[in-house]
N, C-alpha and C. Protein backbone atom coordinates (compact mmCIF):
# COMPACT_ATOMS: atom_id res chain seq x y z
N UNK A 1 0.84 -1.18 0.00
CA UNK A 1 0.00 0.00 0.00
C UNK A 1 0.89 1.24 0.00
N UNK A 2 0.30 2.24 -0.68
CA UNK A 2 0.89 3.67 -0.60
C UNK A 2 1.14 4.20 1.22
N UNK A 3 2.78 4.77 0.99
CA UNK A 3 2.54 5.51 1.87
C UNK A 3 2.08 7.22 1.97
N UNK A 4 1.61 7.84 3.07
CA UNK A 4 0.95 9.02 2.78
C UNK A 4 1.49 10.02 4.03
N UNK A 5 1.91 11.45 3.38
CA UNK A 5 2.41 12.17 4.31
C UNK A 5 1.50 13.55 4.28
N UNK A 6 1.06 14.25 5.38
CA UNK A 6 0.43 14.93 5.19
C UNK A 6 1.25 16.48 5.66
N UNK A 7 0.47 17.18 4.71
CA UNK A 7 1.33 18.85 5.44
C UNK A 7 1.29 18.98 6.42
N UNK A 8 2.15 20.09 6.74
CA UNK A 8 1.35 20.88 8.18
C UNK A 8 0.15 21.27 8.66
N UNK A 9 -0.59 21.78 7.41
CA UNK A 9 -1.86 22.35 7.98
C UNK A 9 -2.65 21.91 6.46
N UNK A 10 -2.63 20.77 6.84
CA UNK A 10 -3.74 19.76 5.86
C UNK A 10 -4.64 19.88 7.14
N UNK A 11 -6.06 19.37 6.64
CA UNK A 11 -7.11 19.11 7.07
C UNK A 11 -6.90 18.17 7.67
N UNK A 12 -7.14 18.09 9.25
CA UNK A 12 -6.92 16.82 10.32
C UNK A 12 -8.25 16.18 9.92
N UNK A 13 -9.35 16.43 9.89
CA UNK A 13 -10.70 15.74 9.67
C UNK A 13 -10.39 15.06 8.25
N UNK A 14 -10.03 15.29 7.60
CA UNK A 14 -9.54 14.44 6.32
C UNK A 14 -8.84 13.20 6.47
N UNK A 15 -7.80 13.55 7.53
CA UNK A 15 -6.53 12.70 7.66
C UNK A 15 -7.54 11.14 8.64
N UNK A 16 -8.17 12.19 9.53
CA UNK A 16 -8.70 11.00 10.79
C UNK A 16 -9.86 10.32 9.85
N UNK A 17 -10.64 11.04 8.79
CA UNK A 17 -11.20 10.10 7.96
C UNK A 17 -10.92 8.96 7.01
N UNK A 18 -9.56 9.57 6.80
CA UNK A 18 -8.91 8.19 6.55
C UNK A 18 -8.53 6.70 6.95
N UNK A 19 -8.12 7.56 8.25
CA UNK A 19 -7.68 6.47 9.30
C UNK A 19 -8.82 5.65 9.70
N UNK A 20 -10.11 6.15 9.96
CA UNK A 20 -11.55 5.56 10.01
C UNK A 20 -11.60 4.44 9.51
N UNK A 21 -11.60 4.93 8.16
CA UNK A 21 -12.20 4.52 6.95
C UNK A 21 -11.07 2.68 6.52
N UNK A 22 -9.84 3.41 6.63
CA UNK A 22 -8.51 2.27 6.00
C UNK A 22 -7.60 2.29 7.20
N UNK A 23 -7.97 1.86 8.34
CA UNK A 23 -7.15 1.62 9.72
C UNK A 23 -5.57 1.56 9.23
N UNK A 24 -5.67 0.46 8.34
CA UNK A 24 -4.23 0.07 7.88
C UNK A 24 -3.42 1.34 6.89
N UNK A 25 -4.06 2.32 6.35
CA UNK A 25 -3.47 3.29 5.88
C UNK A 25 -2.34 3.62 6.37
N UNK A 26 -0.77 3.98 5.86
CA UNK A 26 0.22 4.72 6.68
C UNK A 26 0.74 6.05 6.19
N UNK A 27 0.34 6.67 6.89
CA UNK A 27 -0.45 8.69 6.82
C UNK A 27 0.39 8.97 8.20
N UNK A 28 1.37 10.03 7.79
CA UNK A 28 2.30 10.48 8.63
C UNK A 28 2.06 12.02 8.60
N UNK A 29 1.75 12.64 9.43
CA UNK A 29 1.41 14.10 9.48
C UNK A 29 2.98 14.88 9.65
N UNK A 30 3.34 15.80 8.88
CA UNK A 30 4.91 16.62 9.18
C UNK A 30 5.06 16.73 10.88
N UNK A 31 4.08 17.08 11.36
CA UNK A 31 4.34 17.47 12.63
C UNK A 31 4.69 15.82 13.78
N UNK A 32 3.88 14.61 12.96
CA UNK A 32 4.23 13.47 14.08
C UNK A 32 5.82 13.46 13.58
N UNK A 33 6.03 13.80 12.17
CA UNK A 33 7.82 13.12 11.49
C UNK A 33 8.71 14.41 12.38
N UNK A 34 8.05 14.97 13.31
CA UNK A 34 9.09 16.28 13.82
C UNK A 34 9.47 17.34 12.80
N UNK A 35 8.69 17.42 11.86
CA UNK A 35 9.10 18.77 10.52
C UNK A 35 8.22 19.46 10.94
N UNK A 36 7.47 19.83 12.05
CA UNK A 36 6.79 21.39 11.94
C UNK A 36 7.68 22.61 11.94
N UNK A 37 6.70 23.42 10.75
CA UNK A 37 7.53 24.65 10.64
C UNK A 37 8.28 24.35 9.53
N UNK A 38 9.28 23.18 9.06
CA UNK A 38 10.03 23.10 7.77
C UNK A 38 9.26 24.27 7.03
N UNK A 39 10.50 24.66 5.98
CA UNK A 39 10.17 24.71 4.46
C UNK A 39 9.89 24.09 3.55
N UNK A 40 8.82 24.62 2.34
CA UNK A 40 8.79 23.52 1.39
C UNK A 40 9.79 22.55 1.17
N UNK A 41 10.68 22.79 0.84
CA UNK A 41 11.49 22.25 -0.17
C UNK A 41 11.84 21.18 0.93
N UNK A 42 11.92 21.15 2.34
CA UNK A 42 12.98 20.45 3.29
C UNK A 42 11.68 19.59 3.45
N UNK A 43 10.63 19.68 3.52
CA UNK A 43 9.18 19.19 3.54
C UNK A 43 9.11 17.94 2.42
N UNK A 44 9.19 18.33 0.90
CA UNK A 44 9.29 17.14 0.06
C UNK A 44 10.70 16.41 0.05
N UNK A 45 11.76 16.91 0.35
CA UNK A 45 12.80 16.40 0.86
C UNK A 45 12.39 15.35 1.71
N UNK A 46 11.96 15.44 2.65
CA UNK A 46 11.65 14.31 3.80
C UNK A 46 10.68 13.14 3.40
N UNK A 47 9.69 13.30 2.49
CA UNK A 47 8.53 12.87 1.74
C UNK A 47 9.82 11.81 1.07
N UNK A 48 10.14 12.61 -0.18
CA UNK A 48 10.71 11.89 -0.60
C UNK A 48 11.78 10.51 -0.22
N UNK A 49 12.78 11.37 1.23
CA UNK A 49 13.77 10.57 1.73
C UNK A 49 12.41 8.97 2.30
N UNK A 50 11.32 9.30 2.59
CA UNK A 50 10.86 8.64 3.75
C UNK A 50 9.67 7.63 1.84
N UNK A 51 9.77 7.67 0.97
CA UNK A 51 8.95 7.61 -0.36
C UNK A 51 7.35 7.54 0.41
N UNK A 52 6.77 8.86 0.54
CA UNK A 52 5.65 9.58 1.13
C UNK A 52 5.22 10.20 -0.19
N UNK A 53 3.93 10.24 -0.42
CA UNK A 53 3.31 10.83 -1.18
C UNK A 53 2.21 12.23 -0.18
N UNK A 54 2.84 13.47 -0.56
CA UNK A 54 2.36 14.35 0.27
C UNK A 54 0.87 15.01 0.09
N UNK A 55 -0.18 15.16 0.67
CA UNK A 55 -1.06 15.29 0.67
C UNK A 55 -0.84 16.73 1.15
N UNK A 56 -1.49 18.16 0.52
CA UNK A 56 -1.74 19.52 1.00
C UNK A 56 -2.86 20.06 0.17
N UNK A 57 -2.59 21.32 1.04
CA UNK A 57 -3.73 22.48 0.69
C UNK A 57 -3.02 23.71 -0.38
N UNK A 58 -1.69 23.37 -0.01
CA UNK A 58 -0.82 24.60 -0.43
C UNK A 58 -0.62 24.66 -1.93
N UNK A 59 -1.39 25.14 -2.76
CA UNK A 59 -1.26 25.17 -3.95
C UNK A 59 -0.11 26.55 -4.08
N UNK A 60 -0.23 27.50 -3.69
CA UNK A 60 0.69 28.68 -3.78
C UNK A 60 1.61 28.12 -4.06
N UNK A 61 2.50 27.67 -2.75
CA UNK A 61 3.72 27.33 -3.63
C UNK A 61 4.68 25.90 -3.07
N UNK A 62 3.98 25.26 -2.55
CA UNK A 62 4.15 23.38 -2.72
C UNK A 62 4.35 22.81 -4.12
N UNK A 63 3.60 23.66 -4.98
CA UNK A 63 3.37 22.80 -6.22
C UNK A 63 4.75 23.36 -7.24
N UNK A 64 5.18 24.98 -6.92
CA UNK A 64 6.21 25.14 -7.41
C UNK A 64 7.42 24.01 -7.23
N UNK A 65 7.60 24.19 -5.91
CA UNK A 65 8.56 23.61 -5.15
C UNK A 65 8.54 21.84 -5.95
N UNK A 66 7.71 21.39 -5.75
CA UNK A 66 7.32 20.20 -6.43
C UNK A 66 7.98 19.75 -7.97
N UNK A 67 7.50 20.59 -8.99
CA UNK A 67 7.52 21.05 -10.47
C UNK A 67 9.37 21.10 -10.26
N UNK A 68 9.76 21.65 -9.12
CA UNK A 68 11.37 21.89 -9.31
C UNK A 68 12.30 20.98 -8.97
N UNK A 69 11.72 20.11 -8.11
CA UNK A 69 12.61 18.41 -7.83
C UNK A 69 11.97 18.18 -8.71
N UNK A 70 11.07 17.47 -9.91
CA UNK A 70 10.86 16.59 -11.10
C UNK A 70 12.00 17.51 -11.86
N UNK A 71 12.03 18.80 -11.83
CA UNK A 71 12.75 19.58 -13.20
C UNK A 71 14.33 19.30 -12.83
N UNK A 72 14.38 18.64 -11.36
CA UNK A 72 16.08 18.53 -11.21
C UNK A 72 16.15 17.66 -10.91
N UNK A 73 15.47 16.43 -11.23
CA UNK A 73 15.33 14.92 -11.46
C UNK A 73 15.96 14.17 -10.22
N UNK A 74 15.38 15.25 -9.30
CA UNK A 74 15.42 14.75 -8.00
C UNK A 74 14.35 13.43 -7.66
N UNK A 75 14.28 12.52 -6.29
CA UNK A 75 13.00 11.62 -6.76
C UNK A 75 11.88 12.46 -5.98
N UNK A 76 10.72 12.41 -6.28
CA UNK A 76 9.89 13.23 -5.74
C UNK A 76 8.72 12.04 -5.77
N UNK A 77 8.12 11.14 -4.90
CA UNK A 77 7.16 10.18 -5.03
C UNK A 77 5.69 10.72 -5.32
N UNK A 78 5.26 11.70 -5.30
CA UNK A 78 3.75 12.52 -5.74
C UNK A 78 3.58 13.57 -4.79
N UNK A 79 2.98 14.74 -5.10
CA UNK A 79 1.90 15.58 -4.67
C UNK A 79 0.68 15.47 -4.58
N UNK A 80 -0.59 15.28 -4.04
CA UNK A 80 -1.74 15.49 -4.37
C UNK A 80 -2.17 17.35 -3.74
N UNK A 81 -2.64 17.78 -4.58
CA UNK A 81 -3.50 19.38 -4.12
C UNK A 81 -4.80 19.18 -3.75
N UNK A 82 -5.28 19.16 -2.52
CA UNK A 82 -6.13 19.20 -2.51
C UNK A 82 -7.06 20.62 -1.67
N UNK A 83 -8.10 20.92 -2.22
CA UNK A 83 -8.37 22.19 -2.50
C UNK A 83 -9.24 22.34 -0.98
N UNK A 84 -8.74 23.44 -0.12
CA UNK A 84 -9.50 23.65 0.85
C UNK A 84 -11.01 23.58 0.67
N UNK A 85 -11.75 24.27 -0.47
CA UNK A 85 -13.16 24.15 -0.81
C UNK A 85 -13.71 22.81 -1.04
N UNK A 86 -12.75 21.69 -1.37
CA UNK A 86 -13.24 20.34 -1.65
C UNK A 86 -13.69 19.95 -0.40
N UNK A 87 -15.27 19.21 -0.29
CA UNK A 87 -15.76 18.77 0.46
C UNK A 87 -15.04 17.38 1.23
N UNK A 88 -14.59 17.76 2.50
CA UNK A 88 -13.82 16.44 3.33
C UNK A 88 -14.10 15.27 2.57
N UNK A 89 -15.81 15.16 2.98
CA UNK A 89 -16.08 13.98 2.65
C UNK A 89 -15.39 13.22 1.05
N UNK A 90 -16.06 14.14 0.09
CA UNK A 90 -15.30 14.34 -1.11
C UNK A 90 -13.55 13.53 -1.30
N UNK A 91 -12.90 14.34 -0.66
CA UNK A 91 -11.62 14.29 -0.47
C UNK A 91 -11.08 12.79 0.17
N UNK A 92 -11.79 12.53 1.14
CA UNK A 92 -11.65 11.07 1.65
C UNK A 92 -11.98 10.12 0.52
N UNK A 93 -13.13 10.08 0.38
CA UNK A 93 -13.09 8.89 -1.09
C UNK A 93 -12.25 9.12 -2.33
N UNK A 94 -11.73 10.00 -2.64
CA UNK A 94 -10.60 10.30 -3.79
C UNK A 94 -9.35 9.86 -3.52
N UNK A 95 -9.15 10.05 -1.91
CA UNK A 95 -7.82 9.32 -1.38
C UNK A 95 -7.84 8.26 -0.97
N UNK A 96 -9.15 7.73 -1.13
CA UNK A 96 -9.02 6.09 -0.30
C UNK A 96 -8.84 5.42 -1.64
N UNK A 97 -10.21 5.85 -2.74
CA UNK A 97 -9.56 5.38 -4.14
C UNK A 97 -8.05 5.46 -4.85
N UNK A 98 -7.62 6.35 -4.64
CA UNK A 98 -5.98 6.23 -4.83
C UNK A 98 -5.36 5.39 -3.62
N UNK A 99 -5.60 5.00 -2.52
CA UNK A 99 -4.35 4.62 -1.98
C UNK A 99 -4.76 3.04 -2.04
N UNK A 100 -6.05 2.43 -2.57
CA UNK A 100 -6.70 1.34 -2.71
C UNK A 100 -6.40 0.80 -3.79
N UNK A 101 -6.26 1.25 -5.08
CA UNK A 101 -6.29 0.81 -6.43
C UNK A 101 -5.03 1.55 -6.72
N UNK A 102 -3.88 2.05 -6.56
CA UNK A 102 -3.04 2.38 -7.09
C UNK A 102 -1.77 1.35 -7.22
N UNK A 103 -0.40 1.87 -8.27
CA UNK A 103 0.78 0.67 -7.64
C UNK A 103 1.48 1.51 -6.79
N UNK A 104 2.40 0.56 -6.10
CA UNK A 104 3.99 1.44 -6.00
C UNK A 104 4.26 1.88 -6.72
N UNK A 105 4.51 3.69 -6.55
CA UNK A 105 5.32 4.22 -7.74
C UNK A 105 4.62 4.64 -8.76
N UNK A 106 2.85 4.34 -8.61
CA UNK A 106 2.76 5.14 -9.80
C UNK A 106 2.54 6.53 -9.97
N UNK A 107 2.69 7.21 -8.77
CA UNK A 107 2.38 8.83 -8.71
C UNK A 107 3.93 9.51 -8.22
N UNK A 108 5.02 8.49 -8.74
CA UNK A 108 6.08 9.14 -8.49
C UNK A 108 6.05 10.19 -10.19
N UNK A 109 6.83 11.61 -9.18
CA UNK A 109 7.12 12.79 -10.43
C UNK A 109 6.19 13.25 -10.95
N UNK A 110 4.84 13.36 -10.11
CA UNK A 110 3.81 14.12 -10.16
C UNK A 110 2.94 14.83 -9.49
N UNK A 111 2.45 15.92 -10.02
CA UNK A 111 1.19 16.61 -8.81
C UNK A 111 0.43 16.63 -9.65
N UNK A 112 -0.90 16.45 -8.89
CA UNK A 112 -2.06 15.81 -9.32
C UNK A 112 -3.11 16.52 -8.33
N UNK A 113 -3.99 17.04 -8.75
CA UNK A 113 -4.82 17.94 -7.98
C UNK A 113 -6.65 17.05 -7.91
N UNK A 114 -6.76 17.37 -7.03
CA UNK A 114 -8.40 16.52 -6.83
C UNK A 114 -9.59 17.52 -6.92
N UNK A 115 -10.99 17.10 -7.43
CA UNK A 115 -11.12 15.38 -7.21
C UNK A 115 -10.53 15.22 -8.75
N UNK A 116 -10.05 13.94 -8.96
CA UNK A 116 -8.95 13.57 -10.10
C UNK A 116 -10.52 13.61 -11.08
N UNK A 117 -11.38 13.24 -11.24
CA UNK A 117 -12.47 13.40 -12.06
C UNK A 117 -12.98 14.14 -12.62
């Protein structure tokens, strides 16, 4: 199964709906990995070191930061954006469907914004 890392200030009701939902899910919040406060870049750094696929809100500028390890063929295992206005509920079934039906590796060197539909 995918692993899943979440921002700093991702939606906790998202995250614990996960956990609900796929007990066995492994969803690491920055702040349990001791990165609160990081910077982007030291943020997918850690994602990456740890192959975490990062779950945020931060479209501003996560997604830059993102776009610039694929452009320096750094490994970067995925982004998902997910949009503060997207309904939790929403958001939970888009991520349970990805972390259910996906492979290893297949959202490495990408951001991918929800709902993917």
């Amino acid at each position: 199964m995918l692993l899943f890392a979440a921002d700093e200030n991702f939606n906790f009701d998202i995250v614990r709906g996960l956990r609900r939902r796929l007990p066995e899910l492994d969803i690491l919040s920055v702040q349990a990995a001791g990165m609160s406060g990081a910077d982007d870049p030291s943020v997918l750094a850690w994602a990456a070191l740890e192959g975490r696929i990062l779950l945020t809100h931060d479209v501003a500028t996560m997604t830059k930061f993102a776009h610039d390890r694929i452009a320096a063929g750094e490994k970067m295992p995925g982004v998902f954006e997910v949009p503060r206005s997207l309904p939790a509920g929403l958001a939970i079934e888009e991520l349970l469907l990805i972390a259910e039906c996906s492979l290893p590796g297949e959202w490495e060197g990408q951001v991918r914004y929800l709902p993917l539909r």
